[in-house]
N, C-alpha and C. Protein backbone atom coordinates (compact mmCIF):
# COMPACT_ATOMS: atom_id res chain seq x y z
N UNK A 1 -86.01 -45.88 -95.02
CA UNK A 1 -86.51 -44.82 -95.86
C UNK A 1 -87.64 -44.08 -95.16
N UNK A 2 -88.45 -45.09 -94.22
CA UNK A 2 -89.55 -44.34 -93.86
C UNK A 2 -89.04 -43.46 -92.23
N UNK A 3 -87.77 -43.64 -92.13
CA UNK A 3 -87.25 -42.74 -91.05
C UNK A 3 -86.77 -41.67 -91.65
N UNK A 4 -85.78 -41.92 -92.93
CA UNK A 4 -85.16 -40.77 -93.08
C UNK A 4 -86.81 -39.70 -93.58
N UNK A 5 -88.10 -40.05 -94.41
CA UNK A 5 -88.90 -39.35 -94.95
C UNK A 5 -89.44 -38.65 -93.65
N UNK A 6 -89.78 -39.27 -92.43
CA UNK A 6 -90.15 -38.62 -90.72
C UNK A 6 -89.25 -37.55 -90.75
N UNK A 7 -87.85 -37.92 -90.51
CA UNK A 7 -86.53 -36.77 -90.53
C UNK A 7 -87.48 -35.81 -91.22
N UNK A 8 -86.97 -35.82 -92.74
CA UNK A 8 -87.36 -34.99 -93.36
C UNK A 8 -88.64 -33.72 -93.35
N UNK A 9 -90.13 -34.52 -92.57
CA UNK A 9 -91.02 -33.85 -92.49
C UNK A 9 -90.29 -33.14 -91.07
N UNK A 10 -90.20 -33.49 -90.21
CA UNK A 10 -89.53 -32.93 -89.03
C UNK A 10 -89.04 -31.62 -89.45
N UNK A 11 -87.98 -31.85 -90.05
CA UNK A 11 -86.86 -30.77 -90.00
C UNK A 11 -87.79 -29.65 -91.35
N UNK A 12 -88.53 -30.12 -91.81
CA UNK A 12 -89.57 -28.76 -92.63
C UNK A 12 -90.23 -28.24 -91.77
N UNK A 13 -91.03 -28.98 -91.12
CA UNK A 13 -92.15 -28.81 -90.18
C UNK A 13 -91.03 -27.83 -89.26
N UNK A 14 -90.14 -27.80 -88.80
CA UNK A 14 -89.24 -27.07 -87.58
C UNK A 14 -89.09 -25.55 -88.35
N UNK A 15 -88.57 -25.91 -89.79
CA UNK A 15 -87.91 -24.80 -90.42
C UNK A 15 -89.76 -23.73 -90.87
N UNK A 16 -90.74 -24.15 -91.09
CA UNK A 16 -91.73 -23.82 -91.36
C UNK A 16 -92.38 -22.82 -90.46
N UNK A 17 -92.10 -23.13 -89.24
CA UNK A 17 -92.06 -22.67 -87.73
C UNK A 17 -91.92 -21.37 -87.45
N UNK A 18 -90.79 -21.94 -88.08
CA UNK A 18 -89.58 -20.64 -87.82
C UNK A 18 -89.52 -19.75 -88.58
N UNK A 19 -90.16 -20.02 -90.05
CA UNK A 19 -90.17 -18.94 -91.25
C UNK A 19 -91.97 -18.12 -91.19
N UNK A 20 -92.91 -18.44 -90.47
CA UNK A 20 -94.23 -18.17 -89.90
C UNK A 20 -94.04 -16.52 -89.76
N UNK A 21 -93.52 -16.37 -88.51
CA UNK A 21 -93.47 -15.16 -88.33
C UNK A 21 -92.73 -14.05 -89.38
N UNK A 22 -91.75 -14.19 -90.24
CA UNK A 22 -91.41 -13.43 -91.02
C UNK A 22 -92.19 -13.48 -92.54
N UNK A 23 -93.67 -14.55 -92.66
CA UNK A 23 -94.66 -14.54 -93.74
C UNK A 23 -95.60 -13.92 -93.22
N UNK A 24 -96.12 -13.68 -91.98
CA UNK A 24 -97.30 -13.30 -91.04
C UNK A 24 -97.45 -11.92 -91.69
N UNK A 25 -98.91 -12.03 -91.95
CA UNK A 25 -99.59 -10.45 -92.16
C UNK A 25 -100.66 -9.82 -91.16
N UNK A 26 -100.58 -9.70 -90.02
CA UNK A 26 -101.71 -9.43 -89.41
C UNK A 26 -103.20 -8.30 -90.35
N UNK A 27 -104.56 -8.83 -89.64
CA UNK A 27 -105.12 -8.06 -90.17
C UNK A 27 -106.28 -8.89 -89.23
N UNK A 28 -107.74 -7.82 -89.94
CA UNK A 28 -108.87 -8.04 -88.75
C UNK A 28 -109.55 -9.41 -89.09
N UNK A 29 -109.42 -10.29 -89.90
CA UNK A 29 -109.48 -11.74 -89.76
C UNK A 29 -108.94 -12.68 -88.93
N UNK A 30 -109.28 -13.54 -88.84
CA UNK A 30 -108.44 -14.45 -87.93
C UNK A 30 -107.59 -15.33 -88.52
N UNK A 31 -106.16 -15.00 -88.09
CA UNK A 31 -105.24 -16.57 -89.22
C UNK A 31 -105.09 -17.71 -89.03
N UNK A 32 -105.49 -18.37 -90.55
CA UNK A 32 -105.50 -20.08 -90.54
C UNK A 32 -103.98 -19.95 -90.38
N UNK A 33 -103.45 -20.10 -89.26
CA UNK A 33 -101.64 -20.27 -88.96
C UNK A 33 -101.23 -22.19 -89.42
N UNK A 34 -102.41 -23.06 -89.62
CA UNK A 34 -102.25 -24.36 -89.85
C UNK A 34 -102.09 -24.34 -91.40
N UNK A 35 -102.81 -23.54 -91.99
CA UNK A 35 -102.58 -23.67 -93.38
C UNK A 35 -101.40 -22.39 -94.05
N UNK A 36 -100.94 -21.75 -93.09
CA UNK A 36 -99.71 -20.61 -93.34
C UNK A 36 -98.52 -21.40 -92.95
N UNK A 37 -98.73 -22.73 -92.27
CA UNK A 37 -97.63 -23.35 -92.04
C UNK A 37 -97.31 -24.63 -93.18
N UNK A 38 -98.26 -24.74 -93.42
CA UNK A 38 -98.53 -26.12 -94.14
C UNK A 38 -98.00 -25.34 -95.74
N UNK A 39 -98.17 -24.29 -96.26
CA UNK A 39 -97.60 -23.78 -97.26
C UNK A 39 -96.18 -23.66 -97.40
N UNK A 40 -95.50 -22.96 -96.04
CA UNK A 40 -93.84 -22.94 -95.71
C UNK A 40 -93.66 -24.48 -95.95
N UNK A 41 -94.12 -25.17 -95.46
CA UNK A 41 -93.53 -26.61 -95.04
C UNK A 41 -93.50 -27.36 -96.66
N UNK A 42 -94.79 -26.92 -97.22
CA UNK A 42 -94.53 -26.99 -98.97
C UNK A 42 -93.29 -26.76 -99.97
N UNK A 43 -92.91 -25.12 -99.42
CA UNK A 43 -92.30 -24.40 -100.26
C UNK A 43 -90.62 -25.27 -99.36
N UNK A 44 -90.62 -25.64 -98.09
CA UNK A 44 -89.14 -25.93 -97.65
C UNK A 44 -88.68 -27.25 -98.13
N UNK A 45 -89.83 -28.23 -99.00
CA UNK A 45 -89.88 -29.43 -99.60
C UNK A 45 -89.28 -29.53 -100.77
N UNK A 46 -89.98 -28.48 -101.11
CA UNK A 46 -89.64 -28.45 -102.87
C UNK A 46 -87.97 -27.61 -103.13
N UNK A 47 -88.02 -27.06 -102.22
CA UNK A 47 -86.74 -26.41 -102.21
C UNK A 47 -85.35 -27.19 -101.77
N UNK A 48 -86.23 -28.98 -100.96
CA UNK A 48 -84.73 -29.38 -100.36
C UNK A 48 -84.57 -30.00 -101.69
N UNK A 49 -83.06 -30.70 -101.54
CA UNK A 49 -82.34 -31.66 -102.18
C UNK A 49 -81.96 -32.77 -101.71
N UNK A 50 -81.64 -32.72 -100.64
CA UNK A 50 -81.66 -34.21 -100.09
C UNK A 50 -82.99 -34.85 -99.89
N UNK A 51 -83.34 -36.00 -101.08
CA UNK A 51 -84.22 -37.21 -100.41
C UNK A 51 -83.71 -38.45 -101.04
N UNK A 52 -84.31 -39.47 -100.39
CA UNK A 52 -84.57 -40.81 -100.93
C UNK A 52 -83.19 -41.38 -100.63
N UNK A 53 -82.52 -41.73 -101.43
CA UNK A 53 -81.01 -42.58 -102.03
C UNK A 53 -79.99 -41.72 -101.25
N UNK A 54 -80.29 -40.17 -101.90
CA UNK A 54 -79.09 -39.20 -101.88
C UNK A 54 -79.29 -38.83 -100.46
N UNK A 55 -80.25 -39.09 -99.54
CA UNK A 55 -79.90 -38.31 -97.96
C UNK A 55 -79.25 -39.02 -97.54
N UNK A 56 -78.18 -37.66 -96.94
CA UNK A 56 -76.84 -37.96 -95.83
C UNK A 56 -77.45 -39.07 -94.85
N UNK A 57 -78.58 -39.01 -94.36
CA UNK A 57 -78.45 -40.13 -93.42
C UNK A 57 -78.72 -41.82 -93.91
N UNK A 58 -79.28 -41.56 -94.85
CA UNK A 58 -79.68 -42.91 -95.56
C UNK A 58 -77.86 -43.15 -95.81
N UNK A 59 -77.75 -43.05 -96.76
CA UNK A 59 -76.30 -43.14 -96.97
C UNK A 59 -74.87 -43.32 -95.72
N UNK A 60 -75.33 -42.65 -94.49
CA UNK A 60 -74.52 -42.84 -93.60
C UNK A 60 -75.06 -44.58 -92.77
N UNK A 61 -76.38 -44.76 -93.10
CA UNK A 61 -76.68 -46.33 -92.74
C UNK A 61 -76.45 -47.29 -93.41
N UNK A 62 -76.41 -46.97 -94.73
CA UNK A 62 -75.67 -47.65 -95.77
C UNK A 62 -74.43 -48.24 -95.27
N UNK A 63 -73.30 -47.11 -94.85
CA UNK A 63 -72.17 -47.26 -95.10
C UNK A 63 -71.54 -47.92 -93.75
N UNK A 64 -72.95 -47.81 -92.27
CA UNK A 64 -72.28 -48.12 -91.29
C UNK A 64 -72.70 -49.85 -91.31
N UNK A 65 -73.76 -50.51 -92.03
CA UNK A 65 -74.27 -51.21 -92.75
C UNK A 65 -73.38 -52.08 -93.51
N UNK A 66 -72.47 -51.71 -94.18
CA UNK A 66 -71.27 -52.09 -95.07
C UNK A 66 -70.00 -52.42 -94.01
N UNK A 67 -69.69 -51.03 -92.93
CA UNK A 67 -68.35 -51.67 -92.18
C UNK A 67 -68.93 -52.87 -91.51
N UNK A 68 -69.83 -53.26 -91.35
CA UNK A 68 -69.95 -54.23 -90.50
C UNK A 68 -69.60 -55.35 -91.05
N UNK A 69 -69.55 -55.66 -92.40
CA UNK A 69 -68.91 -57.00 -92.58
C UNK A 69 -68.04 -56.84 -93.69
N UNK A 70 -67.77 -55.33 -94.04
CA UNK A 70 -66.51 -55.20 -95.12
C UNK A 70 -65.60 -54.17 -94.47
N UNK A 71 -65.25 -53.76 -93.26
CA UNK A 71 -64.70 -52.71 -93.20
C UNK A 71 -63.72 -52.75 -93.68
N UNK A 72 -62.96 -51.38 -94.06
CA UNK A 72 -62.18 -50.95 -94.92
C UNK A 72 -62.03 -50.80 -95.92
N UNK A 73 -63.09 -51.49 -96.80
CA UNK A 73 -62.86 -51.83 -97.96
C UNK A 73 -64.00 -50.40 -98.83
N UNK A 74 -63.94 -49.99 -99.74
CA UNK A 74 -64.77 -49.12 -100.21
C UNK A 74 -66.34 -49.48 -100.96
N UNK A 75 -67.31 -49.01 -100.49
CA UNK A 75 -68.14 -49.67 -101.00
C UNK A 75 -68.65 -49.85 -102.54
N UNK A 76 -69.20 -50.66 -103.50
CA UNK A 76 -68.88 -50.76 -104.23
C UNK A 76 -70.26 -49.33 -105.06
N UNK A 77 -68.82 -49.64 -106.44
CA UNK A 77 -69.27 -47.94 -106.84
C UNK A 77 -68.39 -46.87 -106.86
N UNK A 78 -67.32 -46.81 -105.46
CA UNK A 78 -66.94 -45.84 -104.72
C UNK A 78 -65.29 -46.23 -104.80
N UNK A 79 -64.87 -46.99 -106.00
CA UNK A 79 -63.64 -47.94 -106.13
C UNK A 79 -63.11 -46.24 -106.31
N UNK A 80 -61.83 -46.00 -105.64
CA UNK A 80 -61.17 -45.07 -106.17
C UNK A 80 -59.53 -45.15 -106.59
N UNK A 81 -59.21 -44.82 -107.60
CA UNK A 81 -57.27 -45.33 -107.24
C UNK A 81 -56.73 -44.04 -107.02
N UNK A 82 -55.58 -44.62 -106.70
CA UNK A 82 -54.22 -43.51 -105.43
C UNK A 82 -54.61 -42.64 -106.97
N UNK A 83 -54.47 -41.90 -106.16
CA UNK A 83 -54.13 -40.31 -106.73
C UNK A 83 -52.97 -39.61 -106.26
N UNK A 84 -51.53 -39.53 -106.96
CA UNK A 84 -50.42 -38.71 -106.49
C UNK A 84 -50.75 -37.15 -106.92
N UNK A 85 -50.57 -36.51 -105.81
CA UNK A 85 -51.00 -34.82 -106.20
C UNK A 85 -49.32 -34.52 -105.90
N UNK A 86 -49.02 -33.40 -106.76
CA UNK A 86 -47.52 -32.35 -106.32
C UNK A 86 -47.87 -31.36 -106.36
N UNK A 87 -47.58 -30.39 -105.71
CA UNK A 87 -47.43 -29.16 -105.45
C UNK A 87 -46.48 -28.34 -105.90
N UNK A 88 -46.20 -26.97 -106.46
CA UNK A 88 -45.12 -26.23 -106.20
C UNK A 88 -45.20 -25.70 -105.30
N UNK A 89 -45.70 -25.79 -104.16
CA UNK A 89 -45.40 -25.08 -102.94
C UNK A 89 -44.22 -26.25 -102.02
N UNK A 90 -43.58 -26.28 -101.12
CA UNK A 90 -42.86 -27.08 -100.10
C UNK A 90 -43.39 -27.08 -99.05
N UNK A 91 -44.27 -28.33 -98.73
CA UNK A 91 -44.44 -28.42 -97.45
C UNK A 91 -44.02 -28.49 -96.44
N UNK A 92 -42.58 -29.05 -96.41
CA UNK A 92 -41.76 -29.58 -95.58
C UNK A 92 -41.16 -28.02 -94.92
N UNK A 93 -41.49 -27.55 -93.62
CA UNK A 93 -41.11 -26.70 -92.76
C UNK A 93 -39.66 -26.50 -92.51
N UNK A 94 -39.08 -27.37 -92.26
CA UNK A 94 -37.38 -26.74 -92.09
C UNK A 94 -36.96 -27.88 -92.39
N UNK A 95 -35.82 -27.39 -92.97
CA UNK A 95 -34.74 -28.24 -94.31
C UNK A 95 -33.84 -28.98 -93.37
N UNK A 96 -33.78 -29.09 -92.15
CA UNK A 96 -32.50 -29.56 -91.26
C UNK A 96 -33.47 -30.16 -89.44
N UNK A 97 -32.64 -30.58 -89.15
CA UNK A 97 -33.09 -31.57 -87.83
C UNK A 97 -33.10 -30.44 -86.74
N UNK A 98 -33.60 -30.07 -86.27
CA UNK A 98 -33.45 -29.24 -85.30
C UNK A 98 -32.17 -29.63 -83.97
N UNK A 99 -32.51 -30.45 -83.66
CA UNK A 99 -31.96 -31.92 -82.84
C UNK A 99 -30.20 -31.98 -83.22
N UNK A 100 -30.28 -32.42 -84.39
CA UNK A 100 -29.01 -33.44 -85.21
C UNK A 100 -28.34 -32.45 -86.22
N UNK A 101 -29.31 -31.31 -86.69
CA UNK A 101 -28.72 -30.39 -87.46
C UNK A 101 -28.20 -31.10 -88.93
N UNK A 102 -28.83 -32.27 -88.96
CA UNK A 102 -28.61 -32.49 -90.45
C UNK A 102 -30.29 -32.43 -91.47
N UNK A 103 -29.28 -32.56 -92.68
CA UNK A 103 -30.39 -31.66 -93.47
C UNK A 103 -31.68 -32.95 -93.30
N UNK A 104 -32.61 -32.54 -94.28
CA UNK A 104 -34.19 -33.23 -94.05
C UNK A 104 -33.40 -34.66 -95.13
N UNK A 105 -33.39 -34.16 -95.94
CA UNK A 105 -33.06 -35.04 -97.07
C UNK A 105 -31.84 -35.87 -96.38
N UNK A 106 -31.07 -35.88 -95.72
CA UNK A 106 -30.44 -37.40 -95.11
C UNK A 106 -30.74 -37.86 -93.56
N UNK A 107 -31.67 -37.90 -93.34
CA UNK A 107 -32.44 -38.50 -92.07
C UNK A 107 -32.69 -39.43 -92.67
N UNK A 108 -32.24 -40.63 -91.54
CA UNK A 108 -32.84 -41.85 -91.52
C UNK A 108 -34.29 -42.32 -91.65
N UNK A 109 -34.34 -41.76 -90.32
CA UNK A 109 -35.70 -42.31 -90.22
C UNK A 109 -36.31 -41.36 -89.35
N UNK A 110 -37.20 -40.18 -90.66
CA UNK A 110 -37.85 -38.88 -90.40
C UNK A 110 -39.06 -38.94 -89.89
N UNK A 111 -39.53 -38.39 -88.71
CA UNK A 111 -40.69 -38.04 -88.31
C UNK A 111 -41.17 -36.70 -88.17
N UNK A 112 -42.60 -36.61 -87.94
CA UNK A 112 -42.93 -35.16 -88.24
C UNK A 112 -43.68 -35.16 -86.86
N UNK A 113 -44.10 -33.94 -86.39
CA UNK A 113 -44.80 -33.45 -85.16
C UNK A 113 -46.01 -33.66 -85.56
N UNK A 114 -47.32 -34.11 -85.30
CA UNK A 114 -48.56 -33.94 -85.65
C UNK A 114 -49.09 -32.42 -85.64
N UNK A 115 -48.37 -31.82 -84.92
CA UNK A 115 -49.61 -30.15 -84.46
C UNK A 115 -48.50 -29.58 -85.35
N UNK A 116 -47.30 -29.50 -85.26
CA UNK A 116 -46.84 -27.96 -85.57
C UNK A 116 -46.09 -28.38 -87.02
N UNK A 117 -46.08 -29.86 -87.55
CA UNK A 117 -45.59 -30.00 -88.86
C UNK A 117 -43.72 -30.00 -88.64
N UNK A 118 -43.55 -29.88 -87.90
CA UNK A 118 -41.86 -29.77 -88.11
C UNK A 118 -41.27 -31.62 -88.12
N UNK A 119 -40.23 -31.74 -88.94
CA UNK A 119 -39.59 -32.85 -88.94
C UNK A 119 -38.17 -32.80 -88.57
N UNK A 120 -38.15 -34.12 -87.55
CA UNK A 120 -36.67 -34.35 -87.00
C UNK A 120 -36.74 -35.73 -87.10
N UNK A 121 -35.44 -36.13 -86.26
CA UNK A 121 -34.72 -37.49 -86.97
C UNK A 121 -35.09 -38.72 -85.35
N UNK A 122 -35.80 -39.56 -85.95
CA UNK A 122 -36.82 -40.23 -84.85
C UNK A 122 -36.20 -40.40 -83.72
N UNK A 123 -34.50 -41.09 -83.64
CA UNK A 123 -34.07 -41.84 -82.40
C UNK A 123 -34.06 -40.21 -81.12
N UNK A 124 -33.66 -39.10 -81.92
CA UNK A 124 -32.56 -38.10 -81.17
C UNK A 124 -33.95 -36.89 -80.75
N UNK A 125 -35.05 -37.32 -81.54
CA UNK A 125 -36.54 -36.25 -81.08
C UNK A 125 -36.85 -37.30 -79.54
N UNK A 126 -37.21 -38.93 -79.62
CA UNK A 126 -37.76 -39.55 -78.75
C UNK A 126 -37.25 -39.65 -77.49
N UNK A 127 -35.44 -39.38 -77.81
CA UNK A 127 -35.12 -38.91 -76.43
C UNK A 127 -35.19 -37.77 -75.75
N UNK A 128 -35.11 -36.80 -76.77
CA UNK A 128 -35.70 -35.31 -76.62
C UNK A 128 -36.84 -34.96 -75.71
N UNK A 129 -38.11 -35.99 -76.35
CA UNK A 129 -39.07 -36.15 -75.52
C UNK A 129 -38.88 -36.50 -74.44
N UNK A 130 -38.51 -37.55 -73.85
CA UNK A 130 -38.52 -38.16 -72.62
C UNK A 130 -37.86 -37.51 -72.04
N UNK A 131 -36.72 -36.84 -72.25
CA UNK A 131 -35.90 -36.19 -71.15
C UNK A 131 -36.13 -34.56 -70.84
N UNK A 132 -36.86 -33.99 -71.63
CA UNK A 132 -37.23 -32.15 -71.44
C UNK A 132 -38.54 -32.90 -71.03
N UNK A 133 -38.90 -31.57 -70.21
CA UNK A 133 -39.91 -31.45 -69.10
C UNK A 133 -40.21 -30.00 -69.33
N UNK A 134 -41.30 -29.52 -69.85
CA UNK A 134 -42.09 -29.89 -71.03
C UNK A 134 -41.19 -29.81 -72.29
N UNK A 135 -40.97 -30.91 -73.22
CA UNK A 135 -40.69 -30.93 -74.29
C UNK A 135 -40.96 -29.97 -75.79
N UNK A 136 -40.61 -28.86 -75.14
CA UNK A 136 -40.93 -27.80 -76.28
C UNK A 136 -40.28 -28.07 -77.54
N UNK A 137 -41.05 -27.65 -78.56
CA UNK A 137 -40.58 -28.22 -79.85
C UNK A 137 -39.34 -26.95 -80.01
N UNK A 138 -38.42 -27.60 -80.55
CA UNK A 138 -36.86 -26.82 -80.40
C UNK A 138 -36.76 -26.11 -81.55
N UNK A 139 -37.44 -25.89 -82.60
CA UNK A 139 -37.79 -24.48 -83.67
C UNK A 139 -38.31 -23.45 -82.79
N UNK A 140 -36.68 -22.02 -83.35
CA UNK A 140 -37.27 -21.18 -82.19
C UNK A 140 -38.42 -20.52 -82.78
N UNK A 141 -39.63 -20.34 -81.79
CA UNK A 141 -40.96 -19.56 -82.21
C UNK A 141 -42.00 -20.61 -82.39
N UNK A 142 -41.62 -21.75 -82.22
CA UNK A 142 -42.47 -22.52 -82.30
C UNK A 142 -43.29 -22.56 -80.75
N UNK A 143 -44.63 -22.63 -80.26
CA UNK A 143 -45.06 -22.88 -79.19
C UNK A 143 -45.70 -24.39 -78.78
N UNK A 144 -45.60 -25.50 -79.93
CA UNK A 144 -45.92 -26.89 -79.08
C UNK A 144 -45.43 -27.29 -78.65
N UNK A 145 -45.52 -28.35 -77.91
CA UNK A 145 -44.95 -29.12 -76.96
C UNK A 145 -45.41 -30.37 -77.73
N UNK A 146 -43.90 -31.17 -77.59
CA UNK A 146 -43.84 -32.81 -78.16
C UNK A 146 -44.28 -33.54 -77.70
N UNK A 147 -45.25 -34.59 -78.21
CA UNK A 147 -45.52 -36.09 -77.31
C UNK A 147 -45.40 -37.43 -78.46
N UNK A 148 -44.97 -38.14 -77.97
CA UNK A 148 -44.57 -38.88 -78.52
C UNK A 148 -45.79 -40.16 -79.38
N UNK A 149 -46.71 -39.65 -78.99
CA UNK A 149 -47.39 -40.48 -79.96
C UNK A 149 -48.26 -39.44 -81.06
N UNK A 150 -47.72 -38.36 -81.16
CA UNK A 150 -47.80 -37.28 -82.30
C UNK A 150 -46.54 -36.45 -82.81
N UNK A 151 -45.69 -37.55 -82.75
CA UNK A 151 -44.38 -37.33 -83.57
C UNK A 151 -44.45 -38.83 -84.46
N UNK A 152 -45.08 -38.42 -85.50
CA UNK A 152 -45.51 -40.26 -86.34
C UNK A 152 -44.19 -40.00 -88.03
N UNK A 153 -44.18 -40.78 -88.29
CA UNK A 153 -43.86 -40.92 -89.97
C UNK A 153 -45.42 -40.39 -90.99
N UNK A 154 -45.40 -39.65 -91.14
CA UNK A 154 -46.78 -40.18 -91.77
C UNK A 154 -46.74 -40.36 -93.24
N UNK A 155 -47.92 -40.75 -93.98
CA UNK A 155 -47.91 -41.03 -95.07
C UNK A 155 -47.17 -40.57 -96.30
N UNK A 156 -47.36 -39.25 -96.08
CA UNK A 156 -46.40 -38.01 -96.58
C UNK A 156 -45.35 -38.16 -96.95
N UNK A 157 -44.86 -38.05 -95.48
CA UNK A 157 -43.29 -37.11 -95.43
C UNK A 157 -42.16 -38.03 -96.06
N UNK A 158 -42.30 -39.36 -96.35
CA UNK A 158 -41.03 -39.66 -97.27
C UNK A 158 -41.17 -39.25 -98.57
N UNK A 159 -42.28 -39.58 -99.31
CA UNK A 159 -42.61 -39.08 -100.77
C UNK A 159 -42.05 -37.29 -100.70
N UNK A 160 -42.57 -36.26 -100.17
CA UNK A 160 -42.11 -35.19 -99.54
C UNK A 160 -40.53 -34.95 -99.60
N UNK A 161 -39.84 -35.43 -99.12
CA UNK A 161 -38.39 -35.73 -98.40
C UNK A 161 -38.00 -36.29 -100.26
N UNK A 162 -38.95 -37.23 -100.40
CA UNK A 162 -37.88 -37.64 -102.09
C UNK A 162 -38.21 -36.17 -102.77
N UNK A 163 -39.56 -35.78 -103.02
CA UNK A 163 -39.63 -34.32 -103.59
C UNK A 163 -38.30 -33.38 -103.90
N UNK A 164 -38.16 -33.44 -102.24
CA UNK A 164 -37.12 -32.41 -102.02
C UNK A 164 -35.94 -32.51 -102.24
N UNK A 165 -35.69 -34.15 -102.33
CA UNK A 165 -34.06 -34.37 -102.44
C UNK A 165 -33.88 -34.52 -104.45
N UNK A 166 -35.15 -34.61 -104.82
CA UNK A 166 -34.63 -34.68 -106.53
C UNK A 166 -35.03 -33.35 -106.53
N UNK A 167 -35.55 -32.84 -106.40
CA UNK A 167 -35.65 -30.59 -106.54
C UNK A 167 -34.23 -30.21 -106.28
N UNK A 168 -33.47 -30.39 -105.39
CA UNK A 168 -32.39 -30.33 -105.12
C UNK A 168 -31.38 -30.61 -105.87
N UNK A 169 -31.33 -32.00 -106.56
CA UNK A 169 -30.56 -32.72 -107.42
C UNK A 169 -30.75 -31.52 -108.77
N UNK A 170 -31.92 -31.37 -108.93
CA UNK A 170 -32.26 -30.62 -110.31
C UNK A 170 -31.69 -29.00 -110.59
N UNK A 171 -31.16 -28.24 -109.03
CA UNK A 171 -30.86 -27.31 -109.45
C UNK A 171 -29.18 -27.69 -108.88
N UNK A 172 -28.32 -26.85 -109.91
CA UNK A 172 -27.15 -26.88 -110.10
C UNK A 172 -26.44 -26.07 -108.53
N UNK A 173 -25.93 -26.74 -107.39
CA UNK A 173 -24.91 -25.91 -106.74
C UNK A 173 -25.03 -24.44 -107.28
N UNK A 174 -24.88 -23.38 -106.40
CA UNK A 174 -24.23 -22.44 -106.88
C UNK A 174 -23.01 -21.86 -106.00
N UNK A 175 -22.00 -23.09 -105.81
CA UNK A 175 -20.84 -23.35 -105.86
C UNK A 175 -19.60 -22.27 -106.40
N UNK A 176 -20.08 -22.44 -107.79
CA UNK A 176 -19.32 -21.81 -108.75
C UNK A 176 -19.21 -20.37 -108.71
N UNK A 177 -18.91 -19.49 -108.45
CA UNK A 177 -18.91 -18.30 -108.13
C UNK A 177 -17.34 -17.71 -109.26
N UNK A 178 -17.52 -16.84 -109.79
CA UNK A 178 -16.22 -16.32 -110.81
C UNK A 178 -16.80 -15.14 -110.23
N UNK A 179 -14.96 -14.67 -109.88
CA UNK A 179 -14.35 -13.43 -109.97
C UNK A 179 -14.35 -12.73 -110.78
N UNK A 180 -14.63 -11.39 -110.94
CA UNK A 180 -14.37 -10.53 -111.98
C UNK A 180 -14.23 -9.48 -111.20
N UNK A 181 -13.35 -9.02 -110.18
CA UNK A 181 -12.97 -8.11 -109.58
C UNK A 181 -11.74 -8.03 -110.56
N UNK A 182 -10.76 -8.38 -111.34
CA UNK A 182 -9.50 -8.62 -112.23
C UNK A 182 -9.92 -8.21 -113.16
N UNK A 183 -10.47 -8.55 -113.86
CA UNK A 183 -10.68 -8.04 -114.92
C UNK A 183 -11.07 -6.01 -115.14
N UNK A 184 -10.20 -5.89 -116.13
CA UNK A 184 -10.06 -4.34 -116.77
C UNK A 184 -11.49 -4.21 -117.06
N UNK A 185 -11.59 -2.83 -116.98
CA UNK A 185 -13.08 -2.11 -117.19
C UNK A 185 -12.32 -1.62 -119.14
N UNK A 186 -13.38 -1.49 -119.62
CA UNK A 186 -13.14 -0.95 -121.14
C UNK A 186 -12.23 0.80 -121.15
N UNK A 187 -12.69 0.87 -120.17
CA UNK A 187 -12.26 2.27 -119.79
C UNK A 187 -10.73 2.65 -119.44
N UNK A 188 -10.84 1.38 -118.49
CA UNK A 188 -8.88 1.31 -118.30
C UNK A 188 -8.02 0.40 -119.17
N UNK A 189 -8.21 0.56 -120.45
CA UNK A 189 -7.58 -0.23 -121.23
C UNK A 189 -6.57 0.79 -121.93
């Protein structure tokens, strides 16, 4: 506490400095500049928000404090549960393998590019990789280049991939298409 409160005078005392010259009034006295600073350094106190508990750095010692004999675990207080978010937007970039040319929704076993977001079908991208020199990602217009330890599954993209395959399920084919080129107009009856 008594580092982060040093911090604290520091970074007033710096900002106080610096706000001097745009409070400065010259005139034929001489200026107490110790007590024109010591006022800024007042007014940059009362104005912060971070102290005590709530400063970022206290809190970042806290927490590096905590991984040391709980890592991973959240500290307590800070319990949070999964949160599923949906979107109506589609994240999923192209509906088909670039590679394999089958759709997203029946890939085995889907991976995504880390940089450019596109998903293909793991076995037929990893050879992809290894054998193009440079491995340009095969969506035309796309400009990354593949590496294979940023072509992952990630957390996402199956939940994603189910998204898409019950959105799918939900709208009806439009298969069905009727003719009415046959049919009489009222006119030619």
């Amino acid at each position: 506490m008594e580092m982060v409160a040093s911090y604290e005078d520091c970074t007033a005392l710096t900002q106080a400095i610096k706000a001097v010259p745009e409070v400065y009034q010259p005139s034929d006295q001489p200026t107490d500049f110790k007590t024109l600073i010591e006022a800024e350094v007042i007014k940059i106190k009362e104005a912060s928000s971070a102290s005590g508990q709530n400063h970022p750095l206290f809190r970042q010692f806290r927490e590096s404090v905590w991984n040391v004999h709980h890592a991973g675990q959240p500290m307590p207080g800070e319990e949070q549960e999964d949160i599923v978010m949906t979107s109506t937007q589609m994240s999923i970039l192209n509906v088909t393998c670039p590679l394999t040319g089958k759709p997203v929704i029946e890939l085995v076993d889907p991976v995504r590019c880390v940089d450019c977001r596109h998903i293909y079908e793991k076995g037929p991208v990893m050879h992809y990789i290894r054998s193009k020199k440079p491995p340009q990602c095969p969506i035309a217009g796309c400009p990354r280049v593949l590496q294979i330890g940023k072509v992952v599954c990630d957390p996402l993209l199956r939940i994603e991939i189910d998204e898409l395959r019950s959105s799918e399920s939900a709208v009806p084919n439009a298969t069905n298409i009727q003719d009415f080129t046959d049919l009489l107009d009222e006119d030619d009856e």
